[in-house]
C-alpha atoms as a PDB file:
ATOM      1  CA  UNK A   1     126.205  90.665  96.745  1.00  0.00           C
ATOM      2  CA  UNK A   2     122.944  89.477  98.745  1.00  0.00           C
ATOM      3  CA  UNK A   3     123.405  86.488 100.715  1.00  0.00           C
ATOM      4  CA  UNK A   4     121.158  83.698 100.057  1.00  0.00           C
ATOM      5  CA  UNK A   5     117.424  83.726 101.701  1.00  0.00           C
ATOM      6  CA  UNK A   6     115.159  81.044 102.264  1.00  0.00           C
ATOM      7  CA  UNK A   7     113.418  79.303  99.009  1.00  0.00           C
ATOM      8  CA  UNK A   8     109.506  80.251 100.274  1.00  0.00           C
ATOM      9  CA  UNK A   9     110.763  83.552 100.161  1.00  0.00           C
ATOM     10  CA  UNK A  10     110.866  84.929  96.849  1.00  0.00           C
ATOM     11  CA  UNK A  11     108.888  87.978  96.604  1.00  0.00           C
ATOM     12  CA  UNK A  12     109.054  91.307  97.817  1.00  0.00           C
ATOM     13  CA  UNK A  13     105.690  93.125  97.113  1.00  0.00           C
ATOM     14  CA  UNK A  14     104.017  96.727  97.841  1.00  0.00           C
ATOM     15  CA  UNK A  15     100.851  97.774  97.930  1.00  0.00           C
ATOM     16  CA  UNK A  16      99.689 101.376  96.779  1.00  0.00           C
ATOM     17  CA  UNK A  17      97.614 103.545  95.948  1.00  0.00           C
ATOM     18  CA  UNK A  18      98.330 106.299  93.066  1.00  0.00           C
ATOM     19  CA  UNK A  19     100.910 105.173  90.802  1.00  0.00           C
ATOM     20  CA  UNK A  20     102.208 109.199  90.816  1.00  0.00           C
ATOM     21  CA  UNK A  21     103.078 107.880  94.730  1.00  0.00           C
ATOM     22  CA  UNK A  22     104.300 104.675  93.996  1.00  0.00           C
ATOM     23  CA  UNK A  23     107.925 103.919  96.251  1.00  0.00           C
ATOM     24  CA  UNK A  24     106.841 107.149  97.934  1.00  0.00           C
ATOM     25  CA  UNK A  25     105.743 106.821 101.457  1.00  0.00           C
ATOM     26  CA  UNK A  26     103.847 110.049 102.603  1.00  0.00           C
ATOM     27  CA  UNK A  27     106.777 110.814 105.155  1.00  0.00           C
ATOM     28  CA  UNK A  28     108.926 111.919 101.947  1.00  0.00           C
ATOM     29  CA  UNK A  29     106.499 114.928 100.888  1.00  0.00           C
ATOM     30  CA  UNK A  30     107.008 118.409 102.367  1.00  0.00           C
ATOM     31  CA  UNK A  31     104.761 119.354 104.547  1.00  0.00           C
ATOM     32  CA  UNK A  32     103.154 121.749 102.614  1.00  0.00           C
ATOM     33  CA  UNK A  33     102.042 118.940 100.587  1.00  0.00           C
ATOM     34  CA  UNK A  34     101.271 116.355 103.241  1.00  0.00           C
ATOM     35  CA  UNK A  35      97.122 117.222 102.894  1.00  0.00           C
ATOM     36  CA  UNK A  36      97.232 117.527  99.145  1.00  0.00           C
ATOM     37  CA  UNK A  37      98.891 113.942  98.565  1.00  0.00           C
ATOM     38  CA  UNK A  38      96.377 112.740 101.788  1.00  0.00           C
ATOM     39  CA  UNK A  39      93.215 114.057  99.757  1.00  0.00           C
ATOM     40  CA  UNK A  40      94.432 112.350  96.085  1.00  0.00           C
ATOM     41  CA  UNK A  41      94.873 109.039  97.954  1.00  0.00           C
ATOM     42  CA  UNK A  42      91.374 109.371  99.899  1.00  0.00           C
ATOM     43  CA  UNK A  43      90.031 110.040  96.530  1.00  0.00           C
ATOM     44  CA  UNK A  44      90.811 107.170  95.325  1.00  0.00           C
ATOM     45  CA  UNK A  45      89.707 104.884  98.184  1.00  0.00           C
ATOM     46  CA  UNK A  46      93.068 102.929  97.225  1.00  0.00           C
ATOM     47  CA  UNK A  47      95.211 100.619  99.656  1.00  0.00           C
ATOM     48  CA  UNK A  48      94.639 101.623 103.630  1.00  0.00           C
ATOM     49  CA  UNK A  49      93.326 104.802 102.095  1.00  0.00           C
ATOM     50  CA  UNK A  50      91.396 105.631 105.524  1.00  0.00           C
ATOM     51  CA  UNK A  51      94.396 106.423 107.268  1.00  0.00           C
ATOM     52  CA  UNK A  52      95.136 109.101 104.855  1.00  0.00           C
ATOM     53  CA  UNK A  53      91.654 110.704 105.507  1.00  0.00           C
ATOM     54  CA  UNK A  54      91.018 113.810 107.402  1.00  0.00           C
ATOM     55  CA  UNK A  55      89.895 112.413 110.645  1.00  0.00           C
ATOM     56  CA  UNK A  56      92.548 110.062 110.577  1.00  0.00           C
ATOM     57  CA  UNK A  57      96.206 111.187 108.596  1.00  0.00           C
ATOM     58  CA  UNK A  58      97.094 113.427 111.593  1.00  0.00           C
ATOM     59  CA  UNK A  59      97.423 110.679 114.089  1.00  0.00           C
ATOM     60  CA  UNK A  60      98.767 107.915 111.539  1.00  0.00           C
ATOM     61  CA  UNK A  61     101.668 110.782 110.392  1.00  0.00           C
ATOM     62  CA  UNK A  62     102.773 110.685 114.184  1.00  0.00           C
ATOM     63  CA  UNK A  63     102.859 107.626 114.196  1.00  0.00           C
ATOM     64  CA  UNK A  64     104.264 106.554 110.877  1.00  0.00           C
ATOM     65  CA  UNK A  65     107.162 109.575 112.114  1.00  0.00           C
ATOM     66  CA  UNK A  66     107.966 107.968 115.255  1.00  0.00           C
ATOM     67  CA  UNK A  67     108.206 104.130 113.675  1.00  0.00           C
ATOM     68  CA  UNK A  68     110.845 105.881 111.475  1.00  0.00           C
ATOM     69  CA  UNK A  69     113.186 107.711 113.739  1.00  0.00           C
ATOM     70  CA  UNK A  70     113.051 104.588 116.495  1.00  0.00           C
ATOM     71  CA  UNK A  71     113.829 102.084 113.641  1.00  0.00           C
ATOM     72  CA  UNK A  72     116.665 104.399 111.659  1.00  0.00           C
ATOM     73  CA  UNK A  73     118.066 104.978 115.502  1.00  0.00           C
ATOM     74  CA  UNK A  74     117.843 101.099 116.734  1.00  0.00           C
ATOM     75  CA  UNK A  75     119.459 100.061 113.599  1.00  0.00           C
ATOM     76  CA  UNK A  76     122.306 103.039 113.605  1.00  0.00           C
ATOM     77  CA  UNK A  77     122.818 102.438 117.297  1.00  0.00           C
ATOM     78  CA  UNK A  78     123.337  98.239 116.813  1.00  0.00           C
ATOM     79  CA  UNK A  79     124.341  97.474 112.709  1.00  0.00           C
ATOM     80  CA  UNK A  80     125.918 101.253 111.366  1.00  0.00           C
ATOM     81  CA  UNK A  81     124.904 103.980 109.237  1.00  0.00           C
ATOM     82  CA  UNK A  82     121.741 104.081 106.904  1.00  0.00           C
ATOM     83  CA  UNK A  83     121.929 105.658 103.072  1.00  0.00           C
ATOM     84  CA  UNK A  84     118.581 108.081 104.072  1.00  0.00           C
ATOM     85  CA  UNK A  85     116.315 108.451 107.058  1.00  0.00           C
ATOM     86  CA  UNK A  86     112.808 107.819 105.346  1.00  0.00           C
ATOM     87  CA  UNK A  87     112.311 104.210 103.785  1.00  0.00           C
ATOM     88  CA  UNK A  88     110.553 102.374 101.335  1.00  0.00           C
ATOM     89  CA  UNK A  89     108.269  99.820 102.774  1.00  0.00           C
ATOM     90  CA  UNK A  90     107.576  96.718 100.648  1.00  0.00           C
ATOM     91  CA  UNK A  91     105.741  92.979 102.362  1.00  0.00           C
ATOM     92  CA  UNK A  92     107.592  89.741 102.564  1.00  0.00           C
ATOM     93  CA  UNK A  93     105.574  87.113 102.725  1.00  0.00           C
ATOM     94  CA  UNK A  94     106.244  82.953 102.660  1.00  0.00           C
ATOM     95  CA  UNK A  95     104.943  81.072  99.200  1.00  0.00           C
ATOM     96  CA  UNK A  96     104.265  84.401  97.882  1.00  0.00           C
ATOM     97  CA  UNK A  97     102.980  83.838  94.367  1.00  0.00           C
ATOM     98  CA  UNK A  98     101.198  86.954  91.760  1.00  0.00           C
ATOM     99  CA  UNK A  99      97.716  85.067  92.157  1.00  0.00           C
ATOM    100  CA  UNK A 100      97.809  85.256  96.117  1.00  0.00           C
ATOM    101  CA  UNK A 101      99.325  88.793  96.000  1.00  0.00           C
ATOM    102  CA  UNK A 102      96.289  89.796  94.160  1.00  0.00           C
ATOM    103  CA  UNK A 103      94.064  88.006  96.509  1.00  0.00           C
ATOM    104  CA  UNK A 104      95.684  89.233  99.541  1.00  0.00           C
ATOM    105  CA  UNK A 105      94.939  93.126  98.026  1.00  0.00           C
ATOM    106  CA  UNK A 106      91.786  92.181  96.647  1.00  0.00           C
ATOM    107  CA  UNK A 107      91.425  90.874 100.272  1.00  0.00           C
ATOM    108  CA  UNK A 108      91.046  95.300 101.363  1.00  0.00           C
ATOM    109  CA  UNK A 109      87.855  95.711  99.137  1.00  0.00           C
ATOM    110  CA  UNK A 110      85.616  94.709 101.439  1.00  0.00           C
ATOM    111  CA  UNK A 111      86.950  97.707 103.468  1.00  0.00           C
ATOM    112  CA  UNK A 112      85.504  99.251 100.607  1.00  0.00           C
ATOM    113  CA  UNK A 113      88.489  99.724  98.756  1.00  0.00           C
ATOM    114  CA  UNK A 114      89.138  99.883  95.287  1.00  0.00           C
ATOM    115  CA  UNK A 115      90.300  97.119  93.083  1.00  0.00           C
ATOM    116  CA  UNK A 116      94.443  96.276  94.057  1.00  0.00           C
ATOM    117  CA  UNK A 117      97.154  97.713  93.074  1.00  0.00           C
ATOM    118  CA  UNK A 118     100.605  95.459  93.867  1.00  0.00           C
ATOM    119  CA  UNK A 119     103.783  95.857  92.849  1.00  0.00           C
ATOM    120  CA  UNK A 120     105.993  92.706  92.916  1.00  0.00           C
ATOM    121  CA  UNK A 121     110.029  92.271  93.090  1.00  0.00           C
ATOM    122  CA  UNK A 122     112.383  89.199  92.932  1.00  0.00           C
ATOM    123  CA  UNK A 123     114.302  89.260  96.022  1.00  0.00           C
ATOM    124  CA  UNK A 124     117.626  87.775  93.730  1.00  0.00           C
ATOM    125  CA  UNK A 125     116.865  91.308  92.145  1.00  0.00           C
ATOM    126  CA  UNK A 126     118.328  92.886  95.764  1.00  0.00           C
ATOM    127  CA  UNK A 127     122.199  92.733  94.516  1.00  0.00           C
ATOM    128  CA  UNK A 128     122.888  95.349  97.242  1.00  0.00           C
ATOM    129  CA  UNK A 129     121.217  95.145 100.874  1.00  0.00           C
ATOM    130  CA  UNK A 130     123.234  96.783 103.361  1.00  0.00           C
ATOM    131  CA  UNK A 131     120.781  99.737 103.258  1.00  0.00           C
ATOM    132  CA  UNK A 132     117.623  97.083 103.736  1.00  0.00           C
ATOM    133  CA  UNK A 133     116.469  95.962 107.066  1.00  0.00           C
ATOM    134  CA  UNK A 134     113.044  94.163 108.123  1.00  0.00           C
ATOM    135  CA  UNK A 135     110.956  93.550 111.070  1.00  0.00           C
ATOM    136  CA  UNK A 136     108.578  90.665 112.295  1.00  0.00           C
ATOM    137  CA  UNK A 137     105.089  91.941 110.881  1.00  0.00           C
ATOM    138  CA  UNK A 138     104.604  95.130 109.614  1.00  0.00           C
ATOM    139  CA  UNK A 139     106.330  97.888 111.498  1.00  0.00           C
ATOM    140  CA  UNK A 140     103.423 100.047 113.168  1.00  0.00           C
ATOM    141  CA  UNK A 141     102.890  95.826 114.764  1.00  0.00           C
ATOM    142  CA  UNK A 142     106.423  95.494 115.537  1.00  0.00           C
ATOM    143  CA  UNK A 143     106.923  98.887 117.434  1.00  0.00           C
ATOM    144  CA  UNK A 144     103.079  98.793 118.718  1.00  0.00           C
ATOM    145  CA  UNK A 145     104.114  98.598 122.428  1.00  0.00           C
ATOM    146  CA  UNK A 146     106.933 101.075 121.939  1.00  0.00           C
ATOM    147  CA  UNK A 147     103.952 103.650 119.752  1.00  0.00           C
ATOM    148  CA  UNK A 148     101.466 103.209 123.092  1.00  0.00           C
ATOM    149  CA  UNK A 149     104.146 103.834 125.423  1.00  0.00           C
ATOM    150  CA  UNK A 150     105.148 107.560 123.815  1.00  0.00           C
ATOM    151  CA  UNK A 151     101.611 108.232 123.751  1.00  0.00           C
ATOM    152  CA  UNK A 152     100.458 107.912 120.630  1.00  0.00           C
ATOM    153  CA  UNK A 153      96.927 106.608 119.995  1.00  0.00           C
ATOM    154  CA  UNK A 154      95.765 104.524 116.743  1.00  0.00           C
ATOM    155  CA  UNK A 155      93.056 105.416 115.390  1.00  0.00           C
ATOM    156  CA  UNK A 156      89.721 103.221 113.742  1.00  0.00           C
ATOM    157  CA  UNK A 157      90.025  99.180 114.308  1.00  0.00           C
ATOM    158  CA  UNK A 158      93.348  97.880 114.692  1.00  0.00           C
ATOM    159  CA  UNK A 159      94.465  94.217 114.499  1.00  0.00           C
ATOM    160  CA  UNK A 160      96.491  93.525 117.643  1.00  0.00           C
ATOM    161  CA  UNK A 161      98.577  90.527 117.206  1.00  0.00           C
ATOM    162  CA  UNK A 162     100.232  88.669 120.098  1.00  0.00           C
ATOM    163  CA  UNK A 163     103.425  90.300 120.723  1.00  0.00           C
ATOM    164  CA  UNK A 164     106.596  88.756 120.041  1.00  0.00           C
ATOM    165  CA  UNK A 165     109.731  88.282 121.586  1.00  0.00           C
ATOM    166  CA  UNK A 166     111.585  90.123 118.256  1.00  0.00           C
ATOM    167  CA  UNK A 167     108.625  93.114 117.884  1.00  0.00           C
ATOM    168  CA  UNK A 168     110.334  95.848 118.791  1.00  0.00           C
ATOM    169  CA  UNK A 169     113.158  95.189 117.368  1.00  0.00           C
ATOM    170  CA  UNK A 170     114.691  95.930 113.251  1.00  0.00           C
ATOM    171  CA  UNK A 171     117.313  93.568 111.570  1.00  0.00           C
ATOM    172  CA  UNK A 172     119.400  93.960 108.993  1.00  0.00           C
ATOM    173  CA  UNK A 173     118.618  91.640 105.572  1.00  0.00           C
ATOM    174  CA  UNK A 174     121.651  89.475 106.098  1.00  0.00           C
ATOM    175  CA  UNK A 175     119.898  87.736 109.455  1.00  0.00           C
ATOM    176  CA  UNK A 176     116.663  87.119 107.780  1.00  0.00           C
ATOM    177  CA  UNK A 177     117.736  83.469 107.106  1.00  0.00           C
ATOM    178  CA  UNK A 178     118.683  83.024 110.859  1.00  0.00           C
ATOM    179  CA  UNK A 179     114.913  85.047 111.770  1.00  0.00           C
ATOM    180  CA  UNK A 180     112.977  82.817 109.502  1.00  0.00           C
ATOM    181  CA  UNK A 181     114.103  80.139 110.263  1.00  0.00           C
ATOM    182  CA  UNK A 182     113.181  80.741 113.734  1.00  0.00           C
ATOM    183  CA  UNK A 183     109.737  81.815 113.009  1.00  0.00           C
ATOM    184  CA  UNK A 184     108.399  79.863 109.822  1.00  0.00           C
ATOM    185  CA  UNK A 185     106.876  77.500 111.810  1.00  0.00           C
ATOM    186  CA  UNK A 186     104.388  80.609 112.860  1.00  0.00           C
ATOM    187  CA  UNK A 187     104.010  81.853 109.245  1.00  0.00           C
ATOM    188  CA  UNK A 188     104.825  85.231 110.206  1.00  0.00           C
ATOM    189  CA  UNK A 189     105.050  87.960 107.539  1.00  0.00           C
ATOM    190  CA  UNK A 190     108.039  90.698 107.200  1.00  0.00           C
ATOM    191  CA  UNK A 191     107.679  94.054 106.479  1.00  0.00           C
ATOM    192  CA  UNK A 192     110.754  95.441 104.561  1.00  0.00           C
ATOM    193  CA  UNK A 193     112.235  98.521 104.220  1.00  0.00           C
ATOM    194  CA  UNK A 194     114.675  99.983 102.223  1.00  0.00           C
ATOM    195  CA  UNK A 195     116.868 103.197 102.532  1.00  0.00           C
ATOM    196  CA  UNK A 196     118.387 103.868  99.830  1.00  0.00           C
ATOM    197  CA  UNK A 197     116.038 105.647  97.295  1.00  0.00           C
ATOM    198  CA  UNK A 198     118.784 105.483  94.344  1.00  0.00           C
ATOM    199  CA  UNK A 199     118.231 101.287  94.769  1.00  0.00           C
ATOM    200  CA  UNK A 200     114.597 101.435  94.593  1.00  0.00           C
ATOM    201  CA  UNK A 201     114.125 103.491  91.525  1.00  0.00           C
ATOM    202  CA  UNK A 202     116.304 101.082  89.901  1.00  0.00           C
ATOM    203  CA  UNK A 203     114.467  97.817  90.896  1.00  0.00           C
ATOM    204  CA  UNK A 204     112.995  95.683  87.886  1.00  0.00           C
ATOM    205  CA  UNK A 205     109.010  95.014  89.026  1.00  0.00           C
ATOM    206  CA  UNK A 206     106.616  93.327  88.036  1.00  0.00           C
ATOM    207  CA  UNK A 207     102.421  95.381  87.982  1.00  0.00           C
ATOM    208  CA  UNK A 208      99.310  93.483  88.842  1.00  0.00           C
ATOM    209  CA  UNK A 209      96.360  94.680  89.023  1.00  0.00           C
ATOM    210  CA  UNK A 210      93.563  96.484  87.353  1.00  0.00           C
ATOM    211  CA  UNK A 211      96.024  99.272  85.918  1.00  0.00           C
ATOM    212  CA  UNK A 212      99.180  96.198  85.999  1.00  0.00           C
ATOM    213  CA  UNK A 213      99.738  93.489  83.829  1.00  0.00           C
END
């Protein structure tokens, strides 16, 4: 059973783009399919949808590849085995609540984005999390230092946040009441992820947005 988290932490939510993708990062297609999944998100000018354009898809892939394989071996190395080797990424953010979810997407139109499309998850809902782990941030943050030092460049504007002693570095779920409570006081975000694909089709969610609820 999940252990008990901290009560300003009570959503898990993701962001997409084509509900055909949803819980499908672009990592799990074959690679044969990589530029036709790229072109259907582009399309649709949905969620980050400029990384998945033609200039840009190449270098985020690399990137999005390494971020994997260092996180699946850090946490293998440290914690144990992992259920698959590709995750699903979802946000967890403090006093998370469906109006500021919808704000926060709504936030990406002005990158000229279209209108947001969030799913959202009760964290009691994780009965299971030994195949969940998270990271300070999102992960392409967290592992930013480790991305420039193999070489890989980002491409477009990037936000760089001030590093932090934990980037770097993935946890398993269980320590995310000893990491928050370390860090609320900087109202840092979490990024998610979870590796076990059998758990995720099985999650109860909540849709928002125009094609939501």
């Amino acid at each position: 059973m999940m252990r008990s988290v901290p009560g300003d932490l009570r959503y898990l939510v993701h962001f997409f783009n084509d509900e055909r993708f949803l819980f499908k990062p672009i990592t799990m297609a074959d690679v044969a399919e990589v530029d036709d999944v790229c072109n259907a998100i582009t399309s649709q000018k949905g969620w980050f949808w400029v990384r998945f354009s033609p200039l840009e898809r190449r270098g985020y892939l690399a990137r999005r590849r390494f971020v994997e394989e260092a996180m699946y071996e850090d946490y293998t190395q440290r914690f144990g085995a992992l259920k698959e080797k590709v995750p699903v990424y979802f946000y967890l953010i403090p006093n998370l609540s469906e109006r500021k979810a919808i704000e926060l997407a709504r936030h990406r139109t002005r990158h000229d984005e279209t209108e947001p499309r969030v799913v959202m998850v009760e964290i009691e809902d994780l009965d299971d999390t030994r195949n969940v782990t998270f990271t300070l941030n999102d992960s392409h943050t967290a592992y930013r230092n480790r991305i420039m030092e193999a070489g890989l460049t980002f491409g477009g504007a990037t936000d760089v946040r001030v590093a932090l002693p934990d980037h770097g570095k993935i946890f398993p779920f269980s320590m995310l009441e000893q990491v928050h409570q370390e860090y609320a006081p900087r109202h840092i975000t979490y990024e998610v992820q979870i590796w076990d694909h059998h758990m995720v089709a099985k999650l109860r969610y909540v849709l928002l947005g125009t094609r939501g609820t």
